[in-house]
C-alpha atoms as a PDB file:
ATOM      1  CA  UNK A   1     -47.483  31.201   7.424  1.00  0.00           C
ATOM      2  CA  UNK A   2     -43.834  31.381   8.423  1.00  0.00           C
ATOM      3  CA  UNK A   3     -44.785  32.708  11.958  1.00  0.00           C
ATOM      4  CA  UNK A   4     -47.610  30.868  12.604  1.00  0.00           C
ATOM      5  CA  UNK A   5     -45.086  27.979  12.243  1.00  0.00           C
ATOM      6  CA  UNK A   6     -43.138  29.688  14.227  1.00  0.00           C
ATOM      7  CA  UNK A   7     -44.846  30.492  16.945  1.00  0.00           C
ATOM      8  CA  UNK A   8     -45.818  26.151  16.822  1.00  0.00           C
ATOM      9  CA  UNK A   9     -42.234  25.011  16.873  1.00  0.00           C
ATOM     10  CA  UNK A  10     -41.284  27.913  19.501  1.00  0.00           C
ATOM     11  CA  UNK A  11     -44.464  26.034  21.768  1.00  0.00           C
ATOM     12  CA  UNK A  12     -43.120  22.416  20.812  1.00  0.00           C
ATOM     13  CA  UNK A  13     -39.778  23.500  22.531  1.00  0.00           C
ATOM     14  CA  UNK A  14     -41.242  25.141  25.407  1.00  0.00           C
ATOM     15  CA  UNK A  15     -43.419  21.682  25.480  1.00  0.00           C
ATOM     16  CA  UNK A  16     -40.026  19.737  25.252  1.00  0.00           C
ATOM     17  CA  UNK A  17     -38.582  22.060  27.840  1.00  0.00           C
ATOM     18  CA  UNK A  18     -41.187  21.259  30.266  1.00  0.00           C
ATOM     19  CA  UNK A  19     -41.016  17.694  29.550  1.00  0.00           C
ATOM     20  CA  UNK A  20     -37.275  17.775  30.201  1.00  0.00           C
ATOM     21  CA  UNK A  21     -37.503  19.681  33.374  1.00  0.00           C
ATOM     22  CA  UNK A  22     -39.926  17.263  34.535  1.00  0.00           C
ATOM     23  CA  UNK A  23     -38.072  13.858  34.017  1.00  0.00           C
ATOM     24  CA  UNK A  24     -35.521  15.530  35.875  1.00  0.00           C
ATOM     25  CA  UNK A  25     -38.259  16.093  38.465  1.00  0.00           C
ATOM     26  CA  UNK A  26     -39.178  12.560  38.293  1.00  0.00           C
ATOM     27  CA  UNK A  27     -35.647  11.153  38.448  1.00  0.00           C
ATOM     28  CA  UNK A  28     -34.583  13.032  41.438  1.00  0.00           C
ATOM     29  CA  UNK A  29     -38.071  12.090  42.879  1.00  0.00           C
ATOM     30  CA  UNK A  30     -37.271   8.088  43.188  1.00  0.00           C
ATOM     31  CA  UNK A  31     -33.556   8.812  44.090  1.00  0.00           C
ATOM     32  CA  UNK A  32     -35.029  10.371  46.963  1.00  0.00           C
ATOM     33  CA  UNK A  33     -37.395   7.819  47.123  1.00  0.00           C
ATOM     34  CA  UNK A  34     -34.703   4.960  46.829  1.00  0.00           C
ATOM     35  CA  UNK A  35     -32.816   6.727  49.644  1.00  0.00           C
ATOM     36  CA  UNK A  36     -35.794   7.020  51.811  1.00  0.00           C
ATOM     37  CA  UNK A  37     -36.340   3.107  51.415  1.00  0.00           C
ATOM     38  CA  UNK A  38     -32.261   2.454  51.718  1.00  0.00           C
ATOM     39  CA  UNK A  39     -32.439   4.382  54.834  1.00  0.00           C
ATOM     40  CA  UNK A  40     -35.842   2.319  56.241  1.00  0.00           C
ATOM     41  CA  UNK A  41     -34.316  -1.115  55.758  1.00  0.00           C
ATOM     42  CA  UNK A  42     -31.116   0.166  57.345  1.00  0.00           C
ATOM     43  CA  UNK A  43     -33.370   1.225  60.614  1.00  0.00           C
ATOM     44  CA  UNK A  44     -34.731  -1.767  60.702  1.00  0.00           C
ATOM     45  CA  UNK A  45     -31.955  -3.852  60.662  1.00  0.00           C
ATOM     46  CA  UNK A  46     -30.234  -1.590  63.464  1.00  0.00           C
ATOM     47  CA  UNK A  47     -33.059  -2.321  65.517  1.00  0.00           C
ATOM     48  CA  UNK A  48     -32.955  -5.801  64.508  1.00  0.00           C
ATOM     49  CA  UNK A  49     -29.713  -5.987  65.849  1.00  0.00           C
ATOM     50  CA  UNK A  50     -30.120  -4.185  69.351  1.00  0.00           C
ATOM     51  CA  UNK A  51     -33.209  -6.943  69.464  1.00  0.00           C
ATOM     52  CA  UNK A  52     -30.581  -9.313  69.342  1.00  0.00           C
ATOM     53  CA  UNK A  53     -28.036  -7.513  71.395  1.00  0.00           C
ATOM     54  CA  UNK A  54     -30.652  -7.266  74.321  1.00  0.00           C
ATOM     55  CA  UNK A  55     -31.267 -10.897  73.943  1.00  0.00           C
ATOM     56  CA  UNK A  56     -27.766 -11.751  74.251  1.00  0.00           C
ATOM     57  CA  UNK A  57     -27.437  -9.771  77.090  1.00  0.00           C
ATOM     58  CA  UNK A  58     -30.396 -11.420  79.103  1.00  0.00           C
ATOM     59  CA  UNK A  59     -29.539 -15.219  77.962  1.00  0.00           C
ATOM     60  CA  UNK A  60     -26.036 -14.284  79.528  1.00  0.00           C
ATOM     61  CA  UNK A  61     -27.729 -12.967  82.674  1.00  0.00           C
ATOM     62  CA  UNK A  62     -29.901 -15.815  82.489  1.00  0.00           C
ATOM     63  CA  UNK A  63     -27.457 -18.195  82.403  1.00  0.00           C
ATOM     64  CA  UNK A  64     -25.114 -16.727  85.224  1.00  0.00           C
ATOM     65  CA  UNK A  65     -28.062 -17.130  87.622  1.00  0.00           C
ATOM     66  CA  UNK A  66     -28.876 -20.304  87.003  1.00  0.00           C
ATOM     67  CA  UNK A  67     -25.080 -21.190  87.684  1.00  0.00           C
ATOM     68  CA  UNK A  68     -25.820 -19.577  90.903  1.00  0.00           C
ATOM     69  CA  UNK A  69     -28.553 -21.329  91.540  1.00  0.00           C
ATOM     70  CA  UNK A  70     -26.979 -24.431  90.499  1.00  0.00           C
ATOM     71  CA  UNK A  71     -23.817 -24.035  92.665  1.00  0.00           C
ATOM     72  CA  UNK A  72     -26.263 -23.493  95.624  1.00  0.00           C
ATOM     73  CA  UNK A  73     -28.070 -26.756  95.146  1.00  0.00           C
ATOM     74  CA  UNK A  74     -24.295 -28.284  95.018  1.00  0.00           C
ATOM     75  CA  UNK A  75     -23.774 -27.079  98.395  1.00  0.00           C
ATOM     76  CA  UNK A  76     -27.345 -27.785  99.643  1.00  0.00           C
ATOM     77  CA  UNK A  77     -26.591 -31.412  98.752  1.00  0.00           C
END
């Protein structure tokens, strides 16, 4: 009787065991998961902001030509 009980506590602890190792499992899965996400947003808002750069860029192009274009009507007139 002793060793059947035994033997049951001895699987309970390998149960346990396996339990353990597998929250671990779990845990390390959504950190990864977390990171994975931390990086996506952070991707996104980099390209976000070259979006933004870019537009910058061209409403400063946009607006030096029409101060050309502006100046040449001045002299037209």
């Amino acid at each position: 009787m002793e060793k059947e009980f035994d033997k049951k506590i001895e699987a309970l602890r390998e149960k346990l065991k396996a339990l353990k190792t597998l929250s671990k499992e779990i845990e390390e899965f959504k950190r990864r998961q977390e990171i994975f996400e931390s990086r996506e947003i952070i991707n996104r808002i980099e390209r976000l902001e070259n979006v933004i750069k870019n537009m910058l860029l061209i409403m400063e192009q946009y607006i030096e030509i029409i101060t050309i274009l502006y100046e040449g009507l001045e002299e037209l007139y």
